[in-house]
PDB file of N, CA and C in Angstrom:
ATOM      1  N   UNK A   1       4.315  12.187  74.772  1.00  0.00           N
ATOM      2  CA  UNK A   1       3.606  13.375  75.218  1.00  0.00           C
ATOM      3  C   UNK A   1       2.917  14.081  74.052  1.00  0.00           C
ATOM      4  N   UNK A   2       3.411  14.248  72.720  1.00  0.00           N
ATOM      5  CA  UNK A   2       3.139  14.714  71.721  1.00  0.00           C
ATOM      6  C   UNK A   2       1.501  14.063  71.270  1.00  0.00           C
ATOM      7  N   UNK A   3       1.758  12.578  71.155  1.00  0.00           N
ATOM      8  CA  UNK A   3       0.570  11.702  70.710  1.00  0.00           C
ATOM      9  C   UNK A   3      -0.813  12.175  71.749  1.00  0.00           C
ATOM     10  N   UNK A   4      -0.522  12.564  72.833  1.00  0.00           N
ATOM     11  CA  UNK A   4      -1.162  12.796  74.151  1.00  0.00           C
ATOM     12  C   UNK A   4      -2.213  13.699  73.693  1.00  0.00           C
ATOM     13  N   UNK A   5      -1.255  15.119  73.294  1.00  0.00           N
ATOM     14  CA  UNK A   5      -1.657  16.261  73.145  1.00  0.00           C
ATOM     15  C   UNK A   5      -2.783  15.986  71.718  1.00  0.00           C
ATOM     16  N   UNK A   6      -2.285  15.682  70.562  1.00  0.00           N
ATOM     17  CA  UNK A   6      -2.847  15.226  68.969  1.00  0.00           C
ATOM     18  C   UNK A   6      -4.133  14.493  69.486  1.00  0.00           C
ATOM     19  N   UNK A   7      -3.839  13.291  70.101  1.00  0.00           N
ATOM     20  CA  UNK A   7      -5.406  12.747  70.696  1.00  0.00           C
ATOM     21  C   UNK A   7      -6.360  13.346  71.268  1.00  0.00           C
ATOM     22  N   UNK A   8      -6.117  13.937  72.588  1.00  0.00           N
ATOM     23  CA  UNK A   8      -7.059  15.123  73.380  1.00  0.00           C
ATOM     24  C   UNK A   8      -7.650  15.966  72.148  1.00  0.00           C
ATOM     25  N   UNK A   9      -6.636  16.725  71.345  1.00  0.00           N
ATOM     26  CA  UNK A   9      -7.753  17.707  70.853  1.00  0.00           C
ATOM     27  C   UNK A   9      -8.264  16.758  69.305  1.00  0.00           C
ATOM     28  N   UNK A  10      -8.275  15.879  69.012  1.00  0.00           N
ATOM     29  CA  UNK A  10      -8.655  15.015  68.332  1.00  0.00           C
ATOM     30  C   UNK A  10     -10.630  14.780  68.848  1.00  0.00           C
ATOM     31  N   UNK A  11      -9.669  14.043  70.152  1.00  0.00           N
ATOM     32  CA  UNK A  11     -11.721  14.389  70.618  1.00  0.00           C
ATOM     33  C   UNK A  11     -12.298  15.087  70.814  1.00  0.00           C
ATOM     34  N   UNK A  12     -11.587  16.192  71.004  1.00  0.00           N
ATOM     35  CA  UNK A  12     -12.524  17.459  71.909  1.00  0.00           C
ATOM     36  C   UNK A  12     -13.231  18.115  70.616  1.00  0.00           C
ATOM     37  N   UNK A  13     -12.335  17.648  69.261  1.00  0.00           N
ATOM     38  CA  UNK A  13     -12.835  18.597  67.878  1.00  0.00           C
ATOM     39  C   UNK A  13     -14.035  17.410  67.609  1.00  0.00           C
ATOM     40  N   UNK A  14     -13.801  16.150  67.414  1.00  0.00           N
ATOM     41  CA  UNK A  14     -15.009  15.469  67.330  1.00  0.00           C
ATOM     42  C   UNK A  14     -16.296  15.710  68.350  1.00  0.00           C
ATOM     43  N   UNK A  15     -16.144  15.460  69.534  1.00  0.00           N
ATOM     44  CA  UNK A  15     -16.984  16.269  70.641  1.00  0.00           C
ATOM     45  C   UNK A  15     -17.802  17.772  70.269  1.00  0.00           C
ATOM     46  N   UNK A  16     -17.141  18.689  69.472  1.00  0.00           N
ATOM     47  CA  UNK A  16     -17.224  19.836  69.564  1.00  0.00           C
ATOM     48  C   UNK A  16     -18.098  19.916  68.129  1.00  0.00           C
ATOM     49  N   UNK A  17     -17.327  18.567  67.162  1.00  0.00           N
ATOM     50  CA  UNK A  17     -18.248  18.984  66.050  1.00  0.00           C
ATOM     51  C   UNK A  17     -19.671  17.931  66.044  1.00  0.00           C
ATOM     52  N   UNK A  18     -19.584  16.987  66.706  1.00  0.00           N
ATOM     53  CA  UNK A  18     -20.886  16.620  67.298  1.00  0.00           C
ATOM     54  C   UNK A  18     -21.839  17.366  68.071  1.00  0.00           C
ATOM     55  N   UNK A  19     -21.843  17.947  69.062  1.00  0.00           N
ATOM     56  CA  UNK A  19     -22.343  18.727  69.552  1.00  0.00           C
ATOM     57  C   UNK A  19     -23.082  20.017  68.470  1.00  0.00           C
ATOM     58  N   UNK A  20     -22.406  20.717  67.835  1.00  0.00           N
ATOM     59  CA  UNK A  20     -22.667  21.425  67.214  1.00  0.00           C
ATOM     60  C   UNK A  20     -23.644  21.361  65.877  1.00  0.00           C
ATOM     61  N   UNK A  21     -22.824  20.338  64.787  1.00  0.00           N
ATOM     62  CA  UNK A  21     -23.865  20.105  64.080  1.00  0.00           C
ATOM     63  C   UNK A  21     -25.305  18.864  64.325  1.00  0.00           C
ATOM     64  N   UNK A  22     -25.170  18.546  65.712  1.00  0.00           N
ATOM     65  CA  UNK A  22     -26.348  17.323  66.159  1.00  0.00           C
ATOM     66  C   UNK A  22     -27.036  18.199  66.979  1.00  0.00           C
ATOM     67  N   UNK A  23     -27.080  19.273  67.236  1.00  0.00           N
ATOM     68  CA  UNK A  23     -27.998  20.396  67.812  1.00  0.00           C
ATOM     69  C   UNK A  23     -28.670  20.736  67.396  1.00  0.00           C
ATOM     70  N   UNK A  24     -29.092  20.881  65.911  1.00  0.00           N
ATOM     71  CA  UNK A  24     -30.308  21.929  65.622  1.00  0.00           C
ATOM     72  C   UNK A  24     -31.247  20.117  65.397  1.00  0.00           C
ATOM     73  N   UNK A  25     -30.747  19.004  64.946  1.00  0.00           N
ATOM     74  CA  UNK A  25     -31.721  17.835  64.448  1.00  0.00           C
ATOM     75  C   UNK A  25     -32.216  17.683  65.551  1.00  0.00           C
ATOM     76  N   UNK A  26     -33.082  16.608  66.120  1.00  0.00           N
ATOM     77  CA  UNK A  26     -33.663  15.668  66.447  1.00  0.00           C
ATOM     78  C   UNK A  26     -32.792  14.561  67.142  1.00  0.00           C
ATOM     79  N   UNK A  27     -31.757  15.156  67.829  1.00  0.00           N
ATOM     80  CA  UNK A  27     -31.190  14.015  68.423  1.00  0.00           C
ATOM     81  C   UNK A  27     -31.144  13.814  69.748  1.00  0.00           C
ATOM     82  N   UNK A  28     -31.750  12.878  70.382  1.00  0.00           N
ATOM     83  CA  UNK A  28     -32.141  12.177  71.683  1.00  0.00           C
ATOM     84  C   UNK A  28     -30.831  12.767  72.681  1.00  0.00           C
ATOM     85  N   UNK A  29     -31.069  13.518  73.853  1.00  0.00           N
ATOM     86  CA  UNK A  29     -30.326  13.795  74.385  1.00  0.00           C
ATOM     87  C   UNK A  29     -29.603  12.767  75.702  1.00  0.00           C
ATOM     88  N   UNK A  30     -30.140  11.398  75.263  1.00  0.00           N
ATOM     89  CA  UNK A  30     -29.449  10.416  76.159  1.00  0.00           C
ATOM     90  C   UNK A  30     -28.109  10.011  75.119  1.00  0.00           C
ATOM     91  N   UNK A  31     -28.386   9.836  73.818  1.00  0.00           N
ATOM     92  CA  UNK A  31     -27.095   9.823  72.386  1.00  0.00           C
ATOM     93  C   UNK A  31     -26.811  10.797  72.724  1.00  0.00           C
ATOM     94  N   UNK A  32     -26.451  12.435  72.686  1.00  0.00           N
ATOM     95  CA  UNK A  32     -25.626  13.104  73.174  1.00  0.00           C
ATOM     96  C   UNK A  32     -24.675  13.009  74.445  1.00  0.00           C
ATOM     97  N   UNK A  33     -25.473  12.704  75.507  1.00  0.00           N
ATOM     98  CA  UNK A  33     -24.947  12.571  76.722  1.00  0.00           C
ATOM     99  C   UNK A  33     -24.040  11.011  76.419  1.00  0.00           C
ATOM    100  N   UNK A  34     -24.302   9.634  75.773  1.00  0.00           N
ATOM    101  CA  UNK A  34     -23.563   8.844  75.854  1.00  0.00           C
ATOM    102  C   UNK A  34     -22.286   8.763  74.780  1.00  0.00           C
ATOM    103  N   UNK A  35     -22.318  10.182  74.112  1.00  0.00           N
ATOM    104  CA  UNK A  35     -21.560  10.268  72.881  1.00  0.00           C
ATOM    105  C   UNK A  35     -20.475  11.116  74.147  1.00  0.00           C
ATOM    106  N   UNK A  36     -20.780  11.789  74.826  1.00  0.00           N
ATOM    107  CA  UNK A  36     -19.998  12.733  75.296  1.00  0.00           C
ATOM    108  C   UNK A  36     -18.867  12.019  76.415  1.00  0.00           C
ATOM    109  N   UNK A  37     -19.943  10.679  77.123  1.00  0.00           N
ATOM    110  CA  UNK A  37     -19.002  10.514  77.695  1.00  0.00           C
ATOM    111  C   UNK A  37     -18.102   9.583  77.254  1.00  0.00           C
ATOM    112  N   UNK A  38     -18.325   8.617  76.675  1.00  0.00           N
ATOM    113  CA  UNK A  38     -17.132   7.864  75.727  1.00  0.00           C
ATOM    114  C   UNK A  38     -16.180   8.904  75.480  1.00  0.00           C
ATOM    115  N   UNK A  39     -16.144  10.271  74.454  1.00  0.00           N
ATOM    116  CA  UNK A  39     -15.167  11.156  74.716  1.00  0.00           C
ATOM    117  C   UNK A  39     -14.406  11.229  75.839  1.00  0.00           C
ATOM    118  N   UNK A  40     -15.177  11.634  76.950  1.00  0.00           N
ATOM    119  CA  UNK A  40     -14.516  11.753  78.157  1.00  0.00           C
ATOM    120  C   UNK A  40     -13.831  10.633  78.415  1.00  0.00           C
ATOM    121  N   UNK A  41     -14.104   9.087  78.257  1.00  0.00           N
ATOM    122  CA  UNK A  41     -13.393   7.804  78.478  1.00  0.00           C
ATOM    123  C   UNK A  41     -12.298   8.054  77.994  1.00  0.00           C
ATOM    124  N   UNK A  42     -12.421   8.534  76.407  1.00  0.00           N
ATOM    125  CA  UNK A  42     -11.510   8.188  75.496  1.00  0.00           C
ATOM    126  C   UNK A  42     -10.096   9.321  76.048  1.00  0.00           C
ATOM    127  N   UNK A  43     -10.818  10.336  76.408  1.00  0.00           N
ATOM    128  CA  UNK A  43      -9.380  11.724  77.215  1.00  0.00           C
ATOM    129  C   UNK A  43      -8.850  10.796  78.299  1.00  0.00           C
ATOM    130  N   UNK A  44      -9.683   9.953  79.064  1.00  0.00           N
ATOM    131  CA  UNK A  44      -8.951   9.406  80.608  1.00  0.00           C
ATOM    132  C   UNK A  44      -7.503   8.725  80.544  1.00  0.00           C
ATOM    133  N   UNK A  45      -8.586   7.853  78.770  1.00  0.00           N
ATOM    134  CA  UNK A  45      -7.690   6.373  78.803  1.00  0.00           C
ATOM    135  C   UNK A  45      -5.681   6.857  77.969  1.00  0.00           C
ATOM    136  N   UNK A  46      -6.331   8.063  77.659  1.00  0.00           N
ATOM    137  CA  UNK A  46      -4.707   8.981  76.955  1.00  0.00           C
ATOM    138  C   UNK A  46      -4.409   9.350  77.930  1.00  0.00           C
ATOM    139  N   UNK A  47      -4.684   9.685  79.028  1.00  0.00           N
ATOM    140  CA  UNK A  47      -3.918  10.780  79.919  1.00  0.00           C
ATOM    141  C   UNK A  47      -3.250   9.684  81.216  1.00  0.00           C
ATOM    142  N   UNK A  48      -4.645   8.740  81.408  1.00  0.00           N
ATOM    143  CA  UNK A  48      -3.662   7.795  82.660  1.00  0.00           C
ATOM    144  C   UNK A  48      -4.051   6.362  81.981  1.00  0.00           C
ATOM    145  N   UNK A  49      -3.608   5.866  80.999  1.00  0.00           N
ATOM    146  CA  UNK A  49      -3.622   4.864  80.645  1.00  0.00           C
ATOM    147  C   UNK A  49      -3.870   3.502  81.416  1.00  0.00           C
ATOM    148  N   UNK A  50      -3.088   3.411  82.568  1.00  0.00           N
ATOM    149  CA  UNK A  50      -2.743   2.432  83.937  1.00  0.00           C
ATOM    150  C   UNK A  50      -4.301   2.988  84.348  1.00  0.00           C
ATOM    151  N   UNK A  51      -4.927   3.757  84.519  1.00  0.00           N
ATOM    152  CA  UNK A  51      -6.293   4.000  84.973  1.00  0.00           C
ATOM    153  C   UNK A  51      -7.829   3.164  83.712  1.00  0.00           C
ATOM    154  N   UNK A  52      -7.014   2.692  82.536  1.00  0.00           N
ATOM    155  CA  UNK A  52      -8.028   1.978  81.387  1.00  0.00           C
ATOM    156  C   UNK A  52      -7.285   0.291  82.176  1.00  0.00           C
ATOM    157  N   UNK A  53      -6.292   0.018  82.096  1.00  0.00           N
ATOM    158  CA  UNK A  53      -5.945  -1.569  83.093  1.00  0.00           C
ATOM    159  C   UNK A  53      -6.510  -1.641  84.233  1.00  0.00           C
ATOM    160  N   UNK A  54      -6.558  -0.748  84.926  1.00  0.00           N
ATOM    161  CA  UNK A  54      -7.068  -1.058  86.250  1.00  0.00           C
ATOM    162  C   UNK A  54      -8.682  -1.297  85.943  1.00  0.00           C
ATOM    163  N   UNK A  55      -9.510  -0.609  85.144  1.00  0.00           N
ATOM    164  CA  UNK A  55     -11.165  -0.862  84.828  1.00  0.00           C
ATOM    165  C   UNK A  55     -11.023  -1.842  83.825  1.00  0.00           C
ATOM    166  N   UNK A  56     -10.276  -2.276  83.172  1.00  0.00           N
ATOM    167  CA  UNK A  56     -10.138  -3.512  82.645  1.00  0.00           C
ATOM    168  C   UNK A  56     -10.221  -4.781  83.633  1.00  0.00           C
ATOM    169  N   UNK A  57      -9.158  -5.219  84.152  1.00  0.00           N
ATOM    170  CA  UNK A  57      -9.017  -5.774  85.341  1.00  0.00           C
ATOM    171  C   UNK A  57     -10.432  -6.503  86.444  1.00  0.00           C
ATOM    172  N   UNK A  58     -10.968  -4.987  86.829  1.00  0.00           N
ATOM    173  CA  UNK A  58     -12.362  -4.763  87.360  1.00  0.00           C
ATOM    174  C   UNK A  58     -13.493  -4.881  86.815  1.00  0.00           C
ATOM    175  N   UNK A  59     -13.600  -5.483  85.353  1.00  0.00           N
ATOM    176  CA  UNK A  59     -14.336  -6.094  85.022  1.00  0.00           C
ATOM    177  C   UNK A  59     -14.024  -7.340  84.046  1.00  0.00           C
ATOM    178  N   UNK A  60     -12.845  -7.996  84.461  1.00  0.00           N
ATOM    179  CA  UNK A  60     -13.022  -9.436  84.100  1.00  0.00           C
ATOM    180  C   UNK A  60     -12.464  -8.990  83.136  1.00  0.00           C
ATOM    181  N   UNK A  61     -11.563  -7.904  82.364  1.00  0.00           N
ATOM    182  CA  UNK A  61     -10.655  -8.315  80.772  1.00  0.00           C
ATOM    183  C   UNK A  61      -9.482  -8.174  80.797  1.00  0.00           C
ATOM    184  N   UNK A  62      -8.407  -8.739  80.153  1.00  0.00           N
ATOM    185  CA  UNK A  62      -6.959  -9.020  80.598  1.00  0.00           C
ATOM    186  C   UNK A  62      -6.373  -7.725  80.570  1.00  0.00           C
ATOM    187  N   UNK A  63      -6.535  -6.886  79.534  1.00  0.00           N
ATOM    188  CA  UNK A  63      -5.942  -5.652  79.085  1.00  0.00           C
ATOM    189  C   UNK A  63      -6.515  -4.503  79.127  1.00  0.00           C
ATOM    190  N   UNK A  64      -6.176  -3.356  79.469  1.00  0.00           N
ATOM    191  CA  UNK A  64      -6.817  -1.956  79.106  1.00  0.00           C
ATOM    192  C   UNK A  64      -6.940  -1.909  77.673  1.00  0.00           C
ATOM    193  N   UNK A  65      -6.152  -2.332  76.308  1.00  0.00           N
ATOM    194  CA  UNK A  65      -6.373  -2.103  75.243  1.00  0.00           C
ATOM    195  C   UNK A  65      -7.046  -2.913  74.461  1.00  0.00           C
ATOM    196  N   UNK A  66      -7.580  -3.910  75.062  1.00  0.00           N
ATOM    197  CA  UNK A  66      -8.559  -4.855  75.104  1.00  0.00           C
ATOM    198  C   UNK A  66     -10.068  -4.570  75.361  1.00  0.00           C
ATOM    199  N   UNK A  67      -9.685  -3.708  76.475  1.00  0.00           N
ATOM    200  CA  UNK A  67     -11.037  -2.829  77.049  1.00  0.00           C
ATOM    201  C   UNK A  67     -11.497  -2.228  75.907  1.00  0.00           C
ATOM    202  N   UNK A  68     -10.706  -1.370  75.761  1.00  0.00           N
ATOM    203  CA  UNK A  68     -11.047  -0.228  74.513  1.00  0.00           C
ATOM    204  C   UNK A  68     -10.921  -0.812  73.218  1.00  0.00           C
ATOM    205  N   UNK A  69     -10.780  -1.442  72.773  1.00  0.00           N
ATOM    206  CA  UNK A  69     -11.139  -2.437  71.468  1.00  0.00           C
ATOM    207  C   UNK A  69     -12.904  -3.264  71.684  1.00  0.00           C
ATOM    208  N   UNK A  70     -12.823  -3.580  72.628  1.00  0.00           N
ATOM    209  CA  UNK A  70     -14.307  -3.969  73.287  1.00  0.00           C
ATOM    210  C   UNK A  70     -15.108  -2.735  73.200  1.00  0.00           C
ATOM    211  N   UNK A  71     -15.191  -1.884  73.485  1.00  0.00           N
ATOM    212  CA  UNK A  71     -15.634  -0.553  73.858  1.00  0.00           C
ATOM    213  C   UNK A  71     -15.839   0.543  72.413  1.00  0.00           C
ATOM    214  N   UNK A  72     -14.482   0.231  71.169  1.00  0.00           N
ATOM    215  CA  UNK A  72     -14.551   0.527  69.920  1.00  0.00           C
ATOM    216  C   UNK A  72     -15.953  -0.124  69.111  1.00  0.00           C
ATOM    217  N   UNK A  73     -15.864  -1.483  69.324  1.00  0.00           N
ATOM    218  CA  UNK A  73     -16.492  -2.392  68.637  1.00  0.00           C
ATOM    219  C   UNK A  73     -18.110  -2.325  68.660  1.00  0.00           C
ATOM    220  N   UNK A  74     -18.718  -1.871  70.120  1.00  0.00           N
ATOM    221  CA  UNK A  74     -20.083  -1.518  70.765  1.00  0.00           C
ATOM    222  C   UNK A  74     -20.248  -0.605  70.231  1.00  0.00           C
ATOM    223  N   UNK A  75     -19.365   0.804  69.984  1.00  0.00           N
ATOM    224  CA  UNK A  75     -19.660   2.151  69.691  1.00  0.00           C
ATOM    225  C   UNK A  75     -20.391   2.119  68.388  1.00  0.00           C
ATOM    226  N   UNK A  76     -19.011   1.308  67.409  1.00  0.00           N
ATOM    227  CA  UNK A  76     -18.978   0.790  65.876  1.00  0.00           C
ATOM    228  C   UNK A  76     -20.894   0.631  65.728  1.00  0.00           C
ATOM    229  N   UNK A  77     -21.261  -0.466  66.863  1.00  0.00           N
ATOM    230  CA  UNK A  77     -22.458  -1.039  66.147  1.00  0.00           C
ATOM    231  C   UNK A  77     -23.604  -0.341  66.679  1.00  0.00           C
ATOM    232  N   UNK A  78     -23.087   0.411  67.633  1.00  0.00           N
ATOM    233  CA  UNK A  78     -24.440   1.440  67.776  1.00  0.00           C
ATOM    234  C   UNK A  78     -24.790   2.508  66.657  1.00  0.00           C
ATOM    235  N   UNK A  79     -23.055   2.891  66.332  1.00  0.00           N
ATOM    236  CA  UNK A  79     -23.334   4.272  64.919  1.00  0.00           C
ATOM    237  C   UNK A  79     -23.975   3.431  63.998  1.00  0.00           C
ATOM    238  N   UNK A  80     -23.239   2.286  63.727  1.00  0.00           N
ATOM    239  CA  UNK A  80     -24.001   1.274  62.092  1.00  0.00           C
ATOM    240  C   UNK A  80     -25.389   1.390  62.633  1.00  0.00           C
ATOM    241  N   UNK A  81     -26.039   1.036  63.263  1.00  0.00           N
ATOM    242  CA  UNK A  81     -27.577   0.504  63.645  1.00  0.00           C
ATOM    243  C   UNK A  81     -27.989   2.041  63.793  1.00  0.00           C
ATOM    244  N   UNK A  82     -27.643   3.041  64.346  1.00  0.00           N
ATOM    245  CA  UNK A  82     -28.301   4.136  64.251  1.00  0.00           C
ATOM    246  C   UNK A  82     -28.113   4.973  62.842  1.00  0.00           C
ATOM    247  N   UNK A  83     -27.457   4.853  62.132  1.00  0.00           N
ATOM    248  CA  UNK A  83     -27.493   5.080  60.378  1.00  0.00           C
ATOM    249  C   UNK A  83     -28.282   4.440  59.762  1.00  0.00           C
ATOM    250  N   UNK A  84     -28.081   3.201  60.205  1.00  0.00           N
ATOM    251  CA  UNK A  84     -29.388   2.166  59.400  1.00  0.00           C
ATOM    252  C   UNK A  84     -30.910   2.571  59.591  1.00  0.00           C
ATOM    253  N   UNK A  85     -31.003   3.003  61.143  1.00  0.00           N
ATOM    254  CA  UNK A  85     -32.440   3.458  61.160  1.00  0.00           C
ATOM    255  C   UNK A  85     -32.740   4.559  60.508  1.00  0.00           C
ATOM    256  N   UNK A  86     -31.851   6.076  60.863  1.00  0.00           N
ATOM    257  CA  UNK A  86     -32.069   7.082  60.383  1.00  0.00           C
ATOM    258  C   UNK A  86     -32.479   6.650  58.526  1.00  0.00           C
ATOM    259  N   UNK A  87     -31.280   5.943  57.698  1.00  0.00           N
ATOM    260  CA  UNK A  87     -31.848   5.828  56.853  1.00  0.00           C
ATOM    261  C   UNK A  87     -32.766   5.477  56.299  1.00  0.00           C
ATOM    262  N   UNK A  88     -33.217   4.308  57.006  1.00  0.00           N
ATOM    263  CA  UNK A  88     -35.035   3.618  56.627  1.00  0.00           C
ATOM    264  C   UNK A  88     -36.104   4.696  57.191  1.00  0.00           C
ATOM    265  N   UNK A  89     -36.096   6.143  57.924  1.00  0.00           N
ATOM    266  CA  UNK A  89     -36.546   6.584  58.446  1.00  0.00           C
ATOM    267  C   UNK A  89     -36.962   7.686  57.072  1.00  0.00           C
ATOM    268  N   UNK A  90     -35.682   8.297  56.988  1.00  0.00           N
ATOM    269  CA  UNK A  90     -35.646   9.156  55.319  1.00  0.00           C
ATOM    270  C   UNK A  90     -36.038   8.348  54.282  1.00  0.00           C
ATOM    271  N   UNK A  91     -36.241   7.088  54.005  1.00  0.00           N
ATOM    272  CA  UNK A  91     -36.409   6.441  52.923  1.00  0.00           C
ATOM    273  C   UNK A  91     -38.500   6.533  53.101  1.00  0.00           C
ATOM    274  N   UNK A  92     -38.701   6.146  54.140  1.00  0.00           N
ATOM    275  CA  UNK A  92     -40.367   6.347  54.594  1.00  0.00           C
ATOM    276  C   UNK A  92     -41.034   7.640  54.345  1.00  0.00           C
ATOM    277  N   UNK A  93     -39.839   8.687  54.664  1.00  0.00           N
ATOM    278  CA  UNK A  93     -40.761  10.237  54.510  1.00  0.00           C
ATOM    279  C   UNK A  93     -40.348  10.357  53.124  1.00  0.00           C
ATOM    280  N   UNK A  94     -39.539   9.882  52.489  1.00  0.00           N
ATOM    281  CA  UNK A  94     -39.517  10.542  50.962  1.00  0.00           C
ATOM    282  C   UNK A  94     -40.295   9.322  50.046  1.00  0.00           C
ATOM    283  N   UNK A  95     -41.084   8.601  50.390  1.00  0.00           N
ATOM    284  CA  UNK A  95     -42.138   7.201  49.923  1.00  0.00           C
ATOM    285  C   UNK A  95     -43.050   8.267  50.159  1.00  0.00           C
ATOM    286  N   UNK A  96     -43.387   8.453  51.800  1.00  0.00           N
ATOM    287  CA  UNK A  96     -44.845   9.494  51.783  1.00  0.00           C
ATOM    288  C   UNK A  96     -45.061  10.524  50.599  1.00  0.00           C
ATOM    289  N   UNK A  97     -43.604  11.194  50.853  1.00  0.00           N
ATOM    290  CA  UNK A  97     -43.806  12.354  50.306  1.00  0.00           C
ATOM    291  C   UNK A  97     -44.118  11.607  48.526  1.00  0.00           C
ATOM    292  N   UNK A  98     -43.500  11.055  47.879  1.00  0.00           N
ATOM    293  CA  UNK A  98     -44.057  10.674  46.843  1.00  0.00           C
ATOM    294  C   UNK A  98     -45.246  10.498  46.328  1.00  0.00           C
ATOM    295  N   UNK A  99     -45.895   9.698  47.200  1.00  0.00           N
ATOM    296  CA  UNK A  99     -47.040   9.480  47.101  1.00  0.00           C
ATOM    297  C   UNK A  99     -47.814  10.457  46.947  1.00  0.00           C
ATOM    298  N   UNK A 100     -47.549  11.586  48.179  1.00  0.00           N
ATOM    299  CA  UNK A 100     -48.270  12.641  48.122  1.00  0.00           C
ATOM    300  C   UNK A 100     -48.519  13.706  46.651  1.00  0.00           C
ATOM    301  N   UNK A 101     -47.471  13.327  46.205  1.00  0.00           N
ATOM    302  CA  UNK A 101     -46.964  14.671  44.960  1.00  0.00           C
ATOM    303  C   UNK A 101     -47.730  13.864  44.050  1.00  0.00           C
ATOM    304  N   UNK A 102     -47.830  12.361  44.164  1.00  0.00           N
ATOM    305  CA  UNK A 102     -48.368  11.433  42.586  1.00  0.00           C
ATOM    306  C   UNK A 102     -49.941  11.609  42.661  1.00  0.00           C
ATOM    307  N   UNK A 103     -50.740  12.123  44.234  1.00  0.00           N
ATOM    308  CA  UNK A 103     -51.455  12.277  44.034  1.00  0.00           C
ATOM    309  C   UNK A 103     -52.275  12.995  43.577  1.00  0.00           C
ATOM    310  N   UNK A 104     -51.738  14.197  44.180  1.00  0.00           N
ATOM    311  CA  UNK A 104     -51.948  15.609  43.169  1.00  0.00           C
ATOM    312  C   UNK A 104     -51.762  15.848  42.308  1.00  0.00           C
ATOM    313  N   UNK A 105     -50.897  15.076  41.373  1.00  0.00           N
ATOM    314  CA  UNK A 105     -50.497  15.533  40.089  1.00  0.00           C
ATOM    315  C   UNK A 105     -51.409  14.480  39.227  1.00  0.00           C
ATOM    316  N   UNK A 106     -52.253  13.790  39.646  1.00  0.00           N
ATOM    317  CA  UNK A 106     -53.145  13.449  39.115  1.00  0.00           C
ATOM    318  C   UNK A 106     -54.314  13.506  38.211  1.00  0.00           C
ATOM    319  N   UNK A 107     -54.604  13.871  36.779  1.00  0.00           N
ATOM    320  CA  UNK A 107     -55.616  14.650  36.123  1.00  0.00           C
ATOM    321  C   UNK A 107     -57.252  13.874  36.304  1.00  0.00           C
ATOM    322  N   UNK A 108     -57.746  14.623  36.706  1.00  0.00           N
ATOM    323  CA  UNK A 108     -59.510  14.051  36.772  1.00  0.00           C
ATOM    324  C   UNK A 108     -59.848  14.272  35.317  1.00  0.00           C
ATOM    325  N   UNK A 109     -61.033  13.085  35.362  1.00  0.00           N
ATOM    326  CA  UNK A 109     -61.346  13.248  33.914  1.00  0.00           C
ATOM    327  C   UNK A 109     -61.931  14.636  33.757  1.00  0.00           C
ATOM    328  N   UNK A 110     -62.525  15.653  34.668  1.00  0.00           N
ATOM    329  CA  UNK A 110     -63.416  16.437  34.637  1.00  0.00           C
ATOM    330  C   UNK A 110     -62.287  17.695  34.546  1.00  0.00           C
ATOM    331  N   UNK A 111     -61.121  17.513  34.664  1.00  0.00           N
ATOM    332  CA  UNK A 111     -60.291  18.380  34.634  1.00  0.00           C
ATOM    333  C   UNK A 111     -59.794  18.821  33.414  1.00  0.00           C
ATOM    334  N   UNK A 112     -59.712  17.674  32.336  1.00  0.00           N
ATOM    335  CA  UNK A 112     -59.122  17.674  31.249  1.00  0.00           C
ATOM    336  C   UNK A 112     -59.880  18.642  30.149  1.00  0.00           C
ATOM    337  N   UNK A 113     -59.247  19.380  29.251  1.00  0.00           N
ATOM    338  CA  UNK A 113     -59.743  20.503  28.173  1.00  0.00           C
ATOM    339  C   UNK A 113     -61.167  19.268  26.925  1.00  0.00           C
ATOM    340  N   UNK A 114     -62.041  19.594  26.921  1.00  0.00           N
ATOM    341  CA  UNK A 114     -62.955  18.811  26.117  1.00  0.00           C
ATOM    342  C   UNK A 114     -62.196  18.661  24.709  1.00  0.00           C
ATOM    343  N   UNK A 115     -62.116  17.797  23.862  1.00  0.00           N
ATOM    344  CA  UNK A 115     -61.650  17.651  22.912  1.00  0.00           C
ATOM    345  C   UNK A 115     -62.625  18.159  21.527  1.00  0.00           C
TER     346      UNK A 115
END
């Protein structure tokens, strides 16, 4: 019962701190909504466990903790692949932005003090 309780608010603080600091960015509100409900999976599968076997079962996998190891593993490679983009994304605007600054800081010959 203890582990029960530690898990629930385990997600609800991840939930809560997702929500919060992924609010002011740019983040697609279908990734919010599919972040939220995995949470919600993840409260079901603590509270009626026999309710993660039975949707196991119902789709062809031997175990509920099987399920959710399946279900870990998808999550895993959606965060990796969505870090990976975000980062090639920041790596492009701070290239632009480079560029931009190398251009301006550029001296014309017509600029320079006559010798």
């Amino acid at each position: 019962m203890v582990i029960q309780i530690l898990l629930i608010v385990a997600v609800i603080g991840l939930l809560l701190s997702f929500l919060r600091h992924h609010g002011k960015s740019r983040t697609a509100a279908s990734v919010k909504i599919g972040f939220a409900l995995f949470m919600v999976f993840g409260v079901l599968a603590v509270l009626v466990p026999s309710a993660t076997s039975a949707l196991a079962n119902f789709v062809g996998v031997g175990r509920g903790t099987d399920l959710l190891l399946y279900g870990t593993v998808v999550a895993f490679g959606f965060a990796t692949i969505n870090t990976y983009l975000r980062f090639k994304e920041l790596e492009h605007r701070y290239a632009k932005l480079v560029r931009a600054m190398a251009i301006q800081s550029v001296e014309r010959p017509e600029d320079r003090p006559a010798a």
